[in-house]
C-alpha atoms as a PDB file:
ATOM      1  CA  UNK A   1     113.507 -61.825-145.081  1.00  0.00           C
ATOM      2  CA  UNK A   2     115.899 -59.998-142.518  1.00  0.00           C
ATOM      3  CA  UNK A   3     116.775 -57.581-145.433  1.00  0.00           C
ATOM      4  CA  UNK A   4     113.065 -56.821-145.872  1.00  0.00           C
ATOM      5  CA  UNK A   5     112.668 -56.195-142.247  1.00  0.00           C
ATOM      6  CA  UNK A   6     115.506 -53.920-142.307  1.00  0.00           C
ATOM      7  CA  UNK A   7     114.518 -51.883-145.201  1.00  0.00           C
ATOM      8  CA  UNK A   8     110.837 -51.573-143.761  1.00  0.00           C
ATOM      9  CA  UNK A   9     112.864 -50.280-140.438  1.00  0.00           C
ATOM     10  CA  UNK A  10     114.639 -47.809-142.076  1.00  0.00           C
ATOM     11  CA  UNK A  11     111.994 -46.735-144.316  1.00  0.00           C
ATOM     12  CA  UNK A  12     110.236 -46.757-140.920  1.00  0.00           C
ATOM     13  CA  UNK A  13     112.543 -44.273-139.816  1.00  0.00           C
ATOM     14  CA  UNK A  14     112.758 -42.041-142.598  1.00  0.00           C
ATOM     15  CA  UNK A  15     109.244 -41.391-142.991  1.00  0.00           C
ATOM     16  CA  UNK A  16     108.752 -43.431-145.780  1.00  0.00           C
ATOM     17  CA  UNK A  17     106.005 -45.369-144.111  1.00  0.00           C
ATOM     18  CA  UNK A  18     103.802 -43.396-142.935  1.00  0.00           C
ATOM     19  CA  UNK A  19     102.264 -43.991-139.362  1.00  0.00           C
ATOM     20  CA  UNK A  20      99.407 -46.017-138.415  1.00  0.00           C
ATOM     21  CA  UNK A  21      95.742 -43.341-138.424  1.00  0.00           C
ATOM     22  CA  UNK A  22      95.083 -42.293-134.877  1.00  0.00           C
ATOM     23  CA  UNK A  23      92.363 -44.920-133.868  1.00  0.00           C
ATOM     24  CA  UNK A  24      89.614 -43.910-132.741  1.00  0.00           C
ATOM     25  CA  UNK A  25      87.875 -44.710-129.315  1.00  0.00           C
ATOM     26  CA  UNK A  26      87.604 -48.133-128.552  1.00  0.00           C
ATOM     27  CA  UNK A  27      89.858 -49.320-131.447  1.00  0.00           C
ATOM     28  CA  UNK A  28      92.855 -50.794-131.260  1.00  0.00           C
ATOM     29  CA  UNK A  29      94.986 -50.862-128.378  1.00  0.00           C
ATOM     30  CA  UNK A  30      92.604 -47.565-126.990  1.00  0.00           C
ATOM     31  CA  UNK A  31      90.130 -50.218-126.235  1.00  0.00           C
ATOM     32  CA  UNK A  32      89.263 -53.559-128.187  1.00  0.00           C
ATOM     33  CA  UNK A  33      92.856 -54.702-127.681  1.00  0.00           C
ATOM     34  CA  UNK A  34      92.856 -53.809-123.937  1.00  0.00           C
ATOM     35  CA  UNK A  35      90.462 -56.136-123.285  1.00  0.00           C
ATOM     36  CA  UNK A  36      92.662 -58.741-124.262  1.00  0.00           C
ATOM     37  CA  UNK A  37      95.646 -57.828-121.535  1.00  0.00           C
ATOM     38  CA  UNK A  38      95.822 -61.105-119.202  1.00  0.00           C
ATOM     39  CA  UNK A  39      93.494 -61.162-116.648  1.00  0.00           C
ATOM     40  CA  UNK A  40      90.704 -58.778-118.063  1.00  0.00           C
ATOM     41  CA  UNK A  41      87.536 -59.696-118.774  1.00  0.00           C
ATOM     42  CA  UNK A  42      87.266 -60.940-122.166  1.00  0.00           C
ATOM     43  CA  UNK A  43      83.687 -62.260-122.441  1.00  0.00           C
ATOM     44  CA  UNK A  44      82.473 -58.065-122.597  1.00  0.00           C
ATOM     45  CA  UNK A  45      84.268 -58.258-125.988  1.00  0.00           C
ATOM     46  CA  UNK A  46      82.769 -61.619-127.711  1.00  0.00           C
ATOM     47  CA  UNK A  47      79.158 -60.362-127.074  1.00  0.00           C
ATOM     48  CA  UNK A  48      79.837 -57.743-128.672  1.00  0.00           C
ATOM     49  CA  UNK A  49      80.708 -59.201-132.022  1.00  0.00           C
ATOM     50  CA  UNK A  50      77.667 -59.463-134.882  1.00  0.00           C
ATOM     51  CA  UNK A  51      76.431 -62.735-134.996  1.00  0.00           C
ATOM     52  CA  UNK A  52      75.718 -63.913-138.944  1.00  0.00           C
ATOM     53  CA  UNK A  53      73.659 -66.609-140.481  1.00  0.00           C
ATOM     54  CA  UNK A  54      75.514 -70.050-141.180  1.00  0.00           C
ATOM     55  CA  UNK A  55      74.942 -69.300-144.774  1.00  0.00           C
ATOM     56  CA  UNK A  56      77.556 -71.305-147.438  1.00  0.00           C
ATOM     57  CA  UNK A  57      77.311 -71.327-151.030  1.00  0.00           C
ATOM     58  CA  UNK A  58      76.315 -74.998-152.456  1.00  0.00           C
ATOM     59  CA  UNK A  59      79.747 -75.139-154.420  1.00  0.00           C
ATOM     60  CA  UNK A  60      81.712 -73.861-151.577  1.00  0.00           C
ATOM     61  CA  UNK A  61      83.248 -77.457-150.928  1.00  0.00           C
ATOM     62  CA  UNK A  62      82.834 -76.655-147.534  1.00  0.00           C
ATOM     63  CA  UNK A  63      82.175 -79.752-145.215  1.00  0.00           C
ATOM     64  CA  UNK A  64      79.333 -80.575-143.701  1.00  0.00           C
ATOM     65  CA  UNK A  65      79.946 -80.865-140.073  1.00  0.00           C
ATOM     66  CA  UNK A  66      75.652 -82.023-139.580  1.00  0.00           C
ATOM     67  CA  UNK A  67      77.162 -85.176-141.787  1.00  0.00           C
ATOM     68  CA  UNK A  68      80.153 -86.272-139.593  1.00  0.00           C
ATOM     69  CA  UNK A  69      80.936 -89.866-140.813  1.00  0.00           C
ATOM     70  CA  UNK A  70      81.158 -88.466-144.870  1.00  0.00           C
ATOM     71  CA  UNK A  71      84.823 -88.471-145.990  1.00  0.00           C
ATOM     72  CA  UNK A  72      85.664 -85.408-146.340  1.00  0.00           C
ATOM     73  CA  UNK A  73      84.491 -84.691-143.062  1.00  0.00           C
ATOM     74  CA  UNK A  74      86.568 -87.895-141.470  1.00  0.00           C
ATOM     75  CA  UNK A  75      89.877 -86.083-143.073  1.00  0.00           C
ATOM     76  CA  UNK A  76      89.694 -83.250-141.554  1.00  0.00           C
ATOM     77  CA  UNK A  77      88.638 -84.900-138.448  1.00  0.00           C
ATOM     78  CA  UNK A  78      91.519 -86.591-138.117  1.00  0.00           C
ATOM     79  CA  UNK A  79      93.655 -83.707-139.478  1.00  0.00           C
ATOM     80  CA  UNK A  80      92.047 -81.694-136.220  1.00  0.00           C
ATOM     81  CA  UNK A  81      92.392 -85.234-133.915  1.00  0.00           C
ATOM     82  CA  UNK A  82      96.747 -84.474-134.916  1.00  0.00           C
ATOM     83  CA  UNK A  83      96.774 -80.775-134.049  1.00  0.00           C
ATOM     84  CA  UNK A  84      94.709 -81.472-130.777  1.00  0.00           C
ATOM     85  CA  UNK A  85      97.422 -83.706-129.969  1.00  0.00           C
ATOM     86  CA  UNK A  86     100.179 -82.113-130.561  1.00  0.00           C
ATOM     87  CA  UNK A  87      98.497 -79.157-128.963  1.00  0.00           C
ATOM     88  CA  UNK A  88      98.785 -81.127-125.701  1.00  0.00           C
ATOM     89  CA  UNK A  89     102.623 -81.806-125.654  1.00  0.00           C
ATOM     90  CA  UNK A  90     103.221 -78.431-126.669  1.00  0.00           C
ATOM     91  CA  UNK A  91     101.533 -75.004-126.908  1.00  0.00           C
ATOM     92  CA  UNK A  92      99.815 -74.373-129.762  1.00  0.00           C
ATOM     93  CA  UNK A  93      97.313 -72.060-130.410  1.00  0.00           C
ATOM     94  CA  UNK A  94      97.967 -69.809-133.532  1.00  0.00           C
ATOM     95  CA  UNK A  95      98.765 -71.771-136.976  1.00  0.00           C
ATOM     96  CA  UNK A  96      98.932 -70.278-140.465  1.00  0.00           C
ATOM     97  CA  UNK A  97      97.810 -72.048-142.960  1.00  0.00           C
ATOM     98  CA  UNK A  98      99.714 -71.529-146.779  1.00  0.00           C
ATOM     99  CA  UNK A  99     100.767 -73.133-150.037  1.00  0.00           C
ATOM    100  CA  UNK A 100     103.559 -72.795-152.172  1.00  0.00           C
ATOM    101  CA  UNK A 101     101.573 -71.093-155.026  1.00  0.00           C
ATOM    102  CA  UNK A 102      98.035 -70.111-155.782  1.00  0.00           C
ATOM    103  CA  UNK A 103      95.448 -73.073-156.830  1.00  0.00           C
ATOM    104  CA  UNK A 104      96.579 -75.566-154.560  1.00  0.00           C
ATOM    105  CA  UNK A 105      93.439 -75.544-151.658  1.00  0.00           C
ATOM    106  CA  UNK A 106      94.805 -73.368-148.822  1.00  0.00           C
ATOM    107  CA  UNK A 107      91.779 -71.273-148.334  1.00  0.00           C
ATOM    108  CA  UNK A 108      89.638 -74.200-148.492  1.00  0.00           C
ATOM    109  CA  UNK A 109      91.614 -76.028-146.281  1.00  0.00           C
ATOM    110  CA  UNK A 110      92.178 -72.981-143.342  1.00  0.00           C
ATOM    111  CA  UNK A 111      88.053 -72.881-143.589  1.00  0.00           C
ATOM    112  CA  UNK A 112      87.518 -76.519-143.146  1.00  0.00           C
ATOM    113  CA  UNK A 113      90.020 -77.197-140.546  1.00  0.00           C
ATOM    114  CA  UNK A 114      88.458 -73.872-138.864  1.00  0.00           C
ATOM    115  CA  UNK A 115      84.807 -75.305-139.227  1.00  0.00           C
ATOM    116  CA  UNK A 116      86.373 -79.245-137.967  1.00  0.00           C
ATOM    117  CA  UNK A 117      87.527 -77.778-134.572  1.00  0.00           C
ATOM    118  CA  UNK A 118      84.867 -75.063-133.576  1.00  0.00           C
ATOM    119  CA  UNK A 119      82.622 -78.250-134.218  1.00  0.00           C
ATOM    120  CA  UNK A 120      83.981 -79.788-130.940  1.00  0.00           C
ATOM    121  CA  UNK A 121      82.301 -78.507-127.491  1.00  0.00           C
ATOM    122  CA  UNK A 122      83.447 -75.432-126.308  1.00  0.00           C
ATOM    123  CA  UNK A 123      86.453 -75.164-128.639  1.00  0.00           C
ATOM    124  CA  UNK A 124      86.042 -71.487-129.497  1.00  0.00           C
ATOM    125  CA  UNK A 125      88.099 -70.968-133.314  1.00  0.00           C
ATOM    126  CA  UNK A 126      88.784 -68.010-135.105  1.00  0.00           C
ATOM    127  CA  UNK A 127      89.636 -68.225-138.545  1.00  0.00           C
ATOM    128  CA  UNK A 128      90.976 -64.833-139.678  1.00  0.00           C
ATOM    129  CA  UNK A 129      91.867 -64.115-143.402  1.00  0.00           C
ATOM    130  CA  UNK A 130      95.256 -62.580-143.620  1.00  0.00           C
ATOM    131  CA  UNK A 131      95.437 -62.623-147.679  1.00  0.00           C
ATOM    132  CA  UNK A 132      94.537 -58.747-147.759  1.00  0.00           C
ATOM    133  CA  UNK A 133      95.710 -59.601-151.513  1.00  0.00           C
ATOM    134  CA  UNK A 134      93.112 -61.974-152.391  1.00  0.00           C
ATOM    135  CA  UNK A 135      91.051 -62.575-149.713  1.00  0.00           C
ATOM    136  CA  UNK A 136      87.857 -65.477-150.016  1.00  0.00           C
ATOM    137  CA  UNK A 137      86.776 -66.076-146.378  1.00  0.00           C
ATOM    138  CA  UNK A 138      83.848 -63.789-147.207  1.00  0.00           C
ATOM    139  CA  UNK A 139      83.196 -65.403-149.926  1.00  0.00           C
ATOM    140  CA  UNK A 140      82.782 -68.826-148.655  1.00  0.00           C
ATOM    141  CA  UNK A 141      80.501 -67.500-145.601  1.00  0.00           C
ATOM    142  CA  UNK A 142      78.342 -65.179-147.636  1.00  0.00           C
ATOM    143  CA  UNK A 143      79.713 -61.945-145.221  1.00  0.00           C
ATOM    144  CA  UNK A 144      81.117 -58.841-146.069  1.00  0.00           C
ATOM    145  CA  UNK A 145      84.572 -58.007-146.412  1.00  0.00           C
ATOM    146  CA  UNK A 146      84.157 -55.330-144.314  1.00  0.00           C
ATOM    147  CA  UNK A 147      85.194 -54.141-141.821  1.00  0.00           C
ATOM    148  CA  UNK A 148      87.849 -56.237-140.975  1.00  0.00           C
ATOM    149  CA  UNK A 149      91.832 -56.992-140.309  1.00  0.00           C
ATOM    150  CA  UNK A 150      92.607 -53.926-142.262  1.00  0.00           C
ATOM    151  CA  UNK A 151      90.411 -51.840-141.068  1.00  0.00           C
ATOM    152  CA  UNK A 152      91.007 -52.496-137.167  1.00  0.00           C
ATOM    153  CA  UNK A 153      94.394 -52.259-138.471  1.00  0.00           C
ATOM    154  CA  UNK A 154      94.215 -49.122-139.542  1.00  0.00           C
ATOM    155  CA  UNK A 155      92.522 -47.523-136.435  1.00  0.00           C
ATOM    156  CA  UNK A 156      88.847 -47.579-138.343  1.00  0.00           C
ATOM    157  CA  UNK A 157      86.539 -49.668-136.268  1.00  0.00           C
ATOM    158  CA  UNK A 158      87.501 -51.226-132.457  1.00  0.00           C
ATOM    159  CA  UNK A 159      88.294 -54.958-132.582  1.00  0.00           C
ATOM    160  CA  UNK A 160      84.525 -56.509-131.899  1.00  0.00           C
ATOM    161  CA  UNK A 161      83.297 -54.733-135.137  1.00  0.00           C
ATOM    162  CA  UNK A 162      86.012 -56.822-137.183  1.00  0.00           C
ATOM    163  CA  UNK A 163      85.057 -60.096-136.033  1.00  0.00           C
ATOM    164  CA  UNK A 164      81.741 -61.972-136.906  1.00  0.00           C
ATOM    165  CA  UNK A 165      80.366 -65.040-135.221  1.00  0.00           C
ATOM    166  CA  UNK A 166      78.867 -67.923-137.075  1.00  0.00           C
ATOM    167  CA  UNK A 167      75.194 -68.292-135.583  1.00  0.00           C
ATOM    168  CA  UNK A 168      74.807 -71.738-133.520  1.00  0.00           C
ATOM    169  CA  UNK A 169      78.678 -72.622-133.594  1.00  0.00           C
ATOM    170  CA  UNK A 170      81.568 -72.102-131.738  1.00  0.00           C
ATOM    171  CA  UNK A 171      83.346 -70.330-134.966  1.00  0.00           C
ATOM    172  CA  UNK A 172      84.207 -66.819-135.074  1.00  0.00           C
ATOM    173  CA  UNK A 173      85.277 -64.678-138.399  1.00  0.00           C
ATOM    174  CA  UNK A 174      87.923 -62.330-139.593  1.00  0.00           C
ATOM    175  CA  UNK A 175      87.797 -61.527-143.073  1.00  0.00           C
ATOM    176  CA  UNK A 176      90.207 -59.378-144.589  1.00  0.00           C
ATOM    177  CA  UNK A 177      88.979 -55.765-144.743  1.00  0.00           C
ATOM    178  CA  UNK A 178      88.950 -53.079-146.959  1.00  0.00           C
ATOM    179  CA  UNK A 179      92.040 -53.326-149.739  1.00  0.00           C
ATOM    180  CA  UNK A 180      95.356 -52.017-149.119  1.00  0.00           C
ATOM    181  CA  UNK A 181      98.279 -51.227-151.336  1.00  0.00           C
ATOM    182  CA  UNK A 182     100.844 -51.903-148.931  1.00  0.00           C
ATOM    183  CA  UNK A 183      99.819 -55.326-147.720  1.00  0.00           C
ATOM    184  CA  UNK A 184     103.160 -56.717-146.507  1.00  0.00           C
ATOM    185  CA  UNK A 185     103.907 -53.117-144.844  1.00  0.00           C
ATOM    186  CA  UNK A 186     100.756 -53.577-143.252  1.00  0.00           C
ATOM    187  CA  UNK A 187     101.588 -57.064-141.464  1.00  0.00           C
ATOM    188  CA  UNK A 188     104.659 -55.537-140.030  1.00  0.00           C
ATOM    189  CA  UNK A 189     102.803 -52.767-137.874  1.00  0.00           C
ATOM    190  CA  UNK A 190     102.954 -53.778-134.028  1.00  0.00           C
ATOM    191  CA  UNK A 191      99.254 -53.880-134.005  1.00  0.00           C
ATOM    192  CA  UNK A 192      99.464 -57.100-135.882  1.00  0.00           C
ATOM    193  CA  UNK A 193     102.125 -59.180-133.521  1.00  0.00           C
ATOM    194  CA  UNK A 194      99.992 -57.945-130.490  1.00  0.00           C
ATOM    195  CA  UNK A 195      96.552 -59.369-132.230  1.00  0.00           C
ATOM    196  CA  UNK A 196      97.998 -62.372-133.129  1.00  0.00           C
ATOM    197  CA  UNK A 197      99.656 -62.737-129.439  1.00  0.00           C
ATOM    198  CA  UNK A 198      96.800 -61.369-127.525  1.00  0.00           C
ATOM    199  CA  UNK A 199      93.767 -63.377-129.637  1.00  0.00           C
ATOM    200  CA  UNK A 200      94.645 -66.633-128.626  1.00  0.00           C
ATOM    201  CA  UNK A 201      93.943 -66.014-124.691  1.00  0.00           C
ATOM    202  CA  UNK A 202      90.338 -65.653-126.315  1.00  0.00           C
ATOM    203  CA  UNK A 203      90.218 -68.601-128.848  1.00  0.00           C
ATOM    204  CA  UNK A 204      91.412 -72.270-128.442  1.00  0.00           C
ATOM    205  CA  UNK A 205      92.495 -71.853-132.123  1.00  0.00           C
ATOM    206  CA  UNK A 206      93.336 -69.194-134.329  1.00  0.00           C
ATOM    207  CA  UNK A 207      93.784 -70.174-137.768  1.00  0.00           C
ATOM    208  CA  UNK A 208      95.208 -67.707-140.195  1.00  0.00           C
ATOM    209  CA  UNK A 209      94.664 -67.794-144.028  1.00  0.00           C
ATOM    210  CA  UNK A 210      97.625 -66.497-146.044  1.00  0.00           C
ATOM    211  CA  UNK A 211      98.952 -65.710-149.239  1.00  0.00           C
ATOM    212  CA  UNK A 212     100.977 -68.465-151.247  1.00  0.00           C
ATOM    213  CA  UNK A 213     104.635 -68.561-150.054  1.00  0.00           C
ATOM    214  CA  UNK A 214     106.663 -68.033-153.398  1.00  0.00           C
ATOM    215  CA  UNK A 215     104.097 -64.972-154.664  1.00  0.00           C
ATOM    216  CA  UNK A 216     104.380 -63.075-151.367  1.00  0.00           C
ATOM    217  CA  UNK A 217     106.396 -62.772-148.056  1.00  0.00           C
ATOM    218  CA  UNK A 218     103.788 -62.219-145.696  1.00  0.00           C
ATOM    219  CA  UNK A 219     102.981 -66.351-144.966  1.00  0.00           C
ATOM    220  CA  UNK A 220     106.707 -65.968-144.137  1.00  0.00           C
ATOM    221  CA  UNK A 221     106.231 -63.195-141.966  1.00  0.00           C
ATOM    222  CA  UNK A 222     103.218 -64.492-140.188  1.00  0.00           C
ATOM    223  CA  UNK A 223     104.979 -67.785-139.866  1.00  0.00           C
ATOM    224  CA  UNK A 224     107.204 -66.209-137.630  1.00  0.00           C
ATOM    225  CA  UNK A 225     104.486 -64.841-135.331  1.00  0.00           C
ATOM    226  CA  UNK A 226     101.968 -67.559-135.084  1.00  0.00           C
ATOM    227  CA  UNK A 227     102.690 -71.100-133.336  1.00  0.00           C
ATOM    228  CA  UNK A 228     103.096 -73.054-136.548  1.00  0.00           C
ATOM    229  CA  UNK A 229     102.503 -73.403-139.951  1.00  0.00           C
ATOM    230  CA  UNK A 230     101.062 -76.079-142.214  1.00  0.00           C
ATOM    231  CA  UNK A 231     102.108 -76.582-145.909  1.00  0.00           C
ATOM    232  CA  UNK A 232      99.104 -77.258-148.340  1.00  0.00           C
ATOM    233  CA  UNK A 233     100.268 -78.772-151.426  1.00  0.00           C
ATOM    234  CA  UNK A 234      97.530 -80.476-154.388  1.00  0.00           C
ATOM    235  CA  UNK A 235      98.617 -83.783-156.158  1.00  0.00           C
ATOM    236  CA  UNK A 236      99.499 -83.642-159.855  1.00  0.00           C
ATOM    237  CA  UNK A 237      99.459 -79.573-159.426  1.00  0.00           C
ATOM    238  CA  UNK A 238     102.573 -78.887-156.800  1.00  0.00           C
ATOM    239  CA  UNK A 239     105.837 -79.881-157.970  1.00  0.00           C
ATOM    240  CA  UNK A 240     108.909 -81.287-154.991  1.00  0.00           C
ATOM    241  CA  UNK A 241     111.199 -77.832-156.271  1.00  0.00           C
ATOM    242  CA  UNK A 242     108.676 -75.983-155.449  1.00  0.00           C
ATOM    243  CA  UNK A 243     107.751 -77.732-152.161  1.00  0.00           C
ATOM    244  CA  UNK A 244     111.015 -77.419-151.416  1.00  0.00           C
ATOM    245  CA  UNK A 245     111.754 -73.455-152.461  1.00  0.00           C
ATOM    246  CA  UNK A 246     108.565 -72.722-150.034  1.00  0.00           C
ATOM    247  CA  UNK A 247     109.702 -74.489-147.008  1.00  0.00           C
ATOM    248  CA  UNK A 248     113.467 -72.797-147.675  1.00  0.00           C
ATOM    249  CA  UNK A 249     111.867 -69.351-147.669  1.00  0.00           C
ATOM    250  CA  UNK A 250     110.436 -69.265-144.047  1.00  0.00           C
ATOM    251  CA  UNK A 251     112.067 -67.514-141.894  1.00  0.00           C
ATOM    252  CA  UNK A 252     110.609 -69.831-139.027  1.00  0.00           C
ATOM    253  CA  UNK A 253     111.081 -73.869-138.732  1.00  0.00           C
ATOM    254  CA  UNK A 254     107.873 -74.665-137.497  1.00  0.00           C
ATOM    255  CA  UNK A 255     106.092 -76.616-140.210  1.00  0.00           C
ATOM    256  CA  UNK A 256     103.642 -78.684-138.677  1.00  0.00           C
ATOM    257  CA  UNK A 257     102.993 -80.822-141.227  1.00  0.00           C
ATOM    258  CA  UNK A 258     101.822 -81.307-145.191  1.00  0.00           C
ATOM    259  CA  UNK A 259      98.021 -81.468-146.041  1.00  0.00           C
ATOM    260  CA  UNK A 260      98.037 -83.472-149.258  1.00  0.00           C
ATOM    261  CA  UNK A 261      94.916 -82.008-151.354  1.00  0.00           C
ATOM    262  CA  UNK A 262      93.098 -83.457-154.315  1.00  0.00           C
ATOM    263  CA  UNK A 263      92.911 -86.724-154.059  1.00  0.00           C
ATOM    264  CA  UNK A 264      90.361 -88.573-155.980  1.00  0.00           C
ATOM    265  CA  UNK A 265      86.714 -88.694-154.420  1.00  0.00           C
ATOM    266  CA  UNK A 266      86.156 -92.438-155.277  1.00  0.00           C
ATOM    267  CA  UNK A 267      89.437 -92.677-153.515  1.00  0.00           C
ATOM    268  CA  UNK A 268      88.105 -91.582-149.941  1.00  0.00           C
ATOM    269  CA  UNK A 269      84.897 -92.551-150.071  1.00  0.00           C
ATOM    270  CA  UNK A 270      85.780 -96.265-150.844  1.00  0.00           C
ATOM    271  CA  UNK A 271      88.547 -96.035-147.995  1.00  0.00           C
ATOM    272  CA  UNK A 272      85.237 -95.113-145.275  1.00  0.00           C
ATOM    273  CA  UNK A 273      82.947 -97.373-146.934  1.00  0.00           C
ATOM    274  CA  UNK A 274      84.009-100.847-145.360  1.00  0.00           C
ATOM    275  CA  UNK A 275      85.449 -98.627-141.819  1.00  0.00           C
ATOM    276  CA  UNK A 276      81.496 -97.466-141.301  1.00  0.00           C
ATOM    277  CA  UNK A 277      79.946-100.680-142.147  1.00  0.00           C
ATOM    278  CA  UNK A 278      80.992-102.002-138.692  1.00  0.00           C
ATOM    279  CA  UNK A 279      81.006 -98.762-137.311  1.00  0.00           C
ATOM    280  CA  UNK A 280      77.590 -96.947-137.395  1.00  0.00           C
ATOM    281  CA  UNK A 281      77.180 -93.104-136.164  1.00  0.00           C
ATOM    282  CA  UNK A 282      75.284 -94.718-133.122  1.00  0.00           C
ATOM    283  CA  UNK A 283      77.513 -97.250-132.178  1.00  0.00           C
ATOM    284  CA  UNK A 284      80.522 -94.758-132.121  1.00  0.00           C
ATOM    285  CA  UNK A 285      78.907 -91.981-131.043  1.00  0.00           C
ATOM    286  CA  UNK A 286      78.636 -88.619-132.464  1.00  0.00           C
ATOM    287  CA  UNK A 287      79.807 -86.062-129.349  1.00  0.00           C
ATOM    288  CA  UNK A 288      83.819 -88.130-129.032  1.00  0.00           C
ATOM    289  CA  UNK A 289      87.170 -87.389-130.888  1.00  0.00           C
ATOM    290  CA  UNK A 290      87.767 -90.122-133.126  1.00  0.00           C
ATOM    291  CA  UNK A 291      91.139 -91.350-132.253  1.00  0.00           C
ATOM    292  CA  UNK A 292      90.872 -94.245-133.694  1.00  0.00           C
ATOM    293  CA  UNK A 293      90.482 -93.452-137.262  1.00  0.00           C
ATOM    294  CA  UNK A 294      92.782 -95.240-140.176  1.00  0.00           C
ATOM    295  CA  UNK A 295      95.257 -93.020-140.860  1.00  0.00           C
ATOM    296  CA  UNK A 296      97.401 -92.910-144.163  1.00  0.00           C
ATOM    297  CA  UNK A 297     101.018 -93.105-142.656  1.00  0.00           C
ATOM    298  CA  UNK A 298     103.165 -92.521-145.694  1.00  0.00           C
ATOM    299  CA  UNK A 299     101.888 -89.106-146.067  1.00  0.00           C
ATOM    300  CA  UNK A 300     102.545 -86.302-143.638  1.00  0.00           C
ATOM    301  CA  UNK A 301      99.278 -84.334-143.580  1.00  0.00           C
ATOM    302  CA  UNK A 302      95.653 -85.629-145.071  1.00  0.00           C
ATOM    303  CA  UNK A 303      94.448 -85.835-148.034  1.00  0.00           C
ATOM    304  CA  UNK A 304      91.302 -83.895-149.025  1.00  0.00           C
ATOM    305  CA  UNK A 305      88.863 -84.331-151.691  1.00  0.00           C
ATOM    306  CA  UNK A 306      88.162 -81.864-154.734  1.00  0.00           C
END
C-alpha cells in the first residue's frame, strides 16, 4: 500500500491527477465541513439534512428492530452490546466494515449493525457507503444514490445535501453518489480523511461500508483512517487463505473482530427459543442493553442468519 500512496503522490505532483472541482458555496470545507470544526454548532447542519421514509424492501434481510427478541435481531444486539464496550475502554467511533471477497454479507452486515445501534436512545449512527464501486445502501433503504460521498467529494452539493435521515430513528444515510472512474484516487483526496475525522464529533457511530479487501485497496485505505475494522467472513463460502491474505493486506492492525455470517436459521432460532421462554419482552424490558445475552465464545464475531 505505501507504493500506491507514493505513486498517487507523485502522480499528484505531476498533474496526473487532476485537482478536486472548485466547490461551490457551502460545500465542502467552504461551508458543510466548517461546521464540523470543534466547538461550532453542529445541530444547524443535521436539520438541514432530508428526512426519508423508513421504507425497506421485504427481501432486504434487514432486521426488524420493532421485533427485538427475534434472532437475528439478538445477534446483532449483542454484536452492538461488544462494540459499546469496547467503545468505553477505548475510543471508538469510526469502524469499517469489509470482507475478504464479494458474496460474503458485508453490506448486510454494515446496515444491520448501523440499524442495531441508532436503535438505542440518543445514539445518533451514520452509516455511509464507501463502495463507490458497487454501492447497495440505496438499495436496501429505497433512496437515491444521489447526491452523495462522491458528489460532496467532488465539490457538487455542501455536506447536508449528501446525508439523509431515516424518519423516526436515530439513523442517518450516506450512500455512495454519482459513479466515478477513479474510485481509489478518490478516497485519497484530503476531503475524505477530514470527513471521516470531523463526522464522528456529530455521530456516536460512523459505520463505513467498503469494498471486499482482495478485489480493491480502498477497505485498506479506509482502514487506516477510521477507528477499526471488522472482518465479515460467510461459513462454507470464505476459505482460512483467504481470511488470512485479507487481514495481511491492511495496512492498519486494528481488526476488531470476525462476524461469522450464514449460519443456519434453525440454528439461531432454536438457540433463543428455550433463553425467551423464561425471559419474556416484559420481564426484561425492552428500553436496556442486554448484557446478559449467551454468547458463542469459540467464535470471534456473531453469527448472522441468511
Amino acid at each position: 500500500m505505501s507504493r500506491v500512496h507514493d505513486a498517487l503522490r507523485r502522480a499528484e505532483k505531476t498533474g496526473a491527477i487532476p485537482p478536486p472541482a472548485p466547490r461551490p458555496p457551502g460545500a465542502g470545507n467552504g461551508g458543510g465541513a466548517a461546521v464540523l470544526d470543534a466547538g461550532a454548532d453542529v445541530s444547524g447542519l443535521l436539520e438541514q439534512v432530508q428526512e426519508v421514509p423508513f421504507r425497506v424492501a421485504t427481501d432486504s434481510l434487514l432486521i426488524d428492530v420493532t421485533r427485538p427478541h427475534e434472532a437475528p435481531m439478538e445477534e446483532f444486539r449483542m454484536l452492538r452490546t461488544r462494540l459499546n464496550h469496547m467503545k468505553s475502554l477505548q475510543p471508538i467511533h469510526s469502524v469499517v466494515v469489509t470482507s475478504a471477497s464479494p458474496a460474503e454479507g458485508k453490506s448486510l452486515t454494515a446496515a444491520n449493525l448501523a440499524l442495531a445501534q441508532a436503535h438505542l436512545a440518543g445514539n445518533m449512527t451514520l452509516l455511509a457507503d464507501f463502495d463507490f464501486r458497487r454501492p447497495i445502501v440505496h438499495t436496501l433503504f429505497g433512496i437515491d444514490r444521489t447526491p452523495g460521498i462522491t458528489d460532496y467529494l467532488l465539490g457538487k452539493v455542501p455536506l447536508h445535501q449528501a446525508l439523509r435521515r431515516v424518519a423516526g430513528t436515530n439513523l442517518y444515510l450516506m450512500p455512495a453518489g454519482e459513479a466515478v472512474i477513479n474510485p481509489l484516487e478518490l478516497l485519497n483526496l484530503r476531503e475524505v480523511k477530514q470527513l471521516v475525522d470531523r463526522l464522528p464529533s456529530l455521530f456516536n457511530w460512523m459505520i463505513l461500508d467498503s469494498p471486499p479487501l482482495l478485489f480493491a485497496a480502498d477497505a485498506s485505505l479506509l482502514s487506516t483512517l477510521c477507528h477499526g475494522t471488522l472482518l465479515v467472513v460467510r461459513i462454507g463460502h470464505t476459505t482460512i487463505d483467504s481470511v488470512t491474505r485479507a487481514m495481511q493486506s491492511l495496512c492498519n492492525n486494528n481488526v476488531l473482530g470476525i462476524v461469522v455470517n450464514g449460519a443456519r436459521r434453525g440454528e439461531l432460532y432454536s438457540k433463543y427459543t428455550y433463553y425467551h421462554s423464561y425471559y419474556t419482552p416484559k420481564e426484561r424490558g425492552t428500553e436496556e442493553e442486554p448484557d446478559d445475552l449467551p454468547v458463542d465464545e469459540e467464535i470471534d464475531g456473531e453469527e448472522t442468519p441468511e
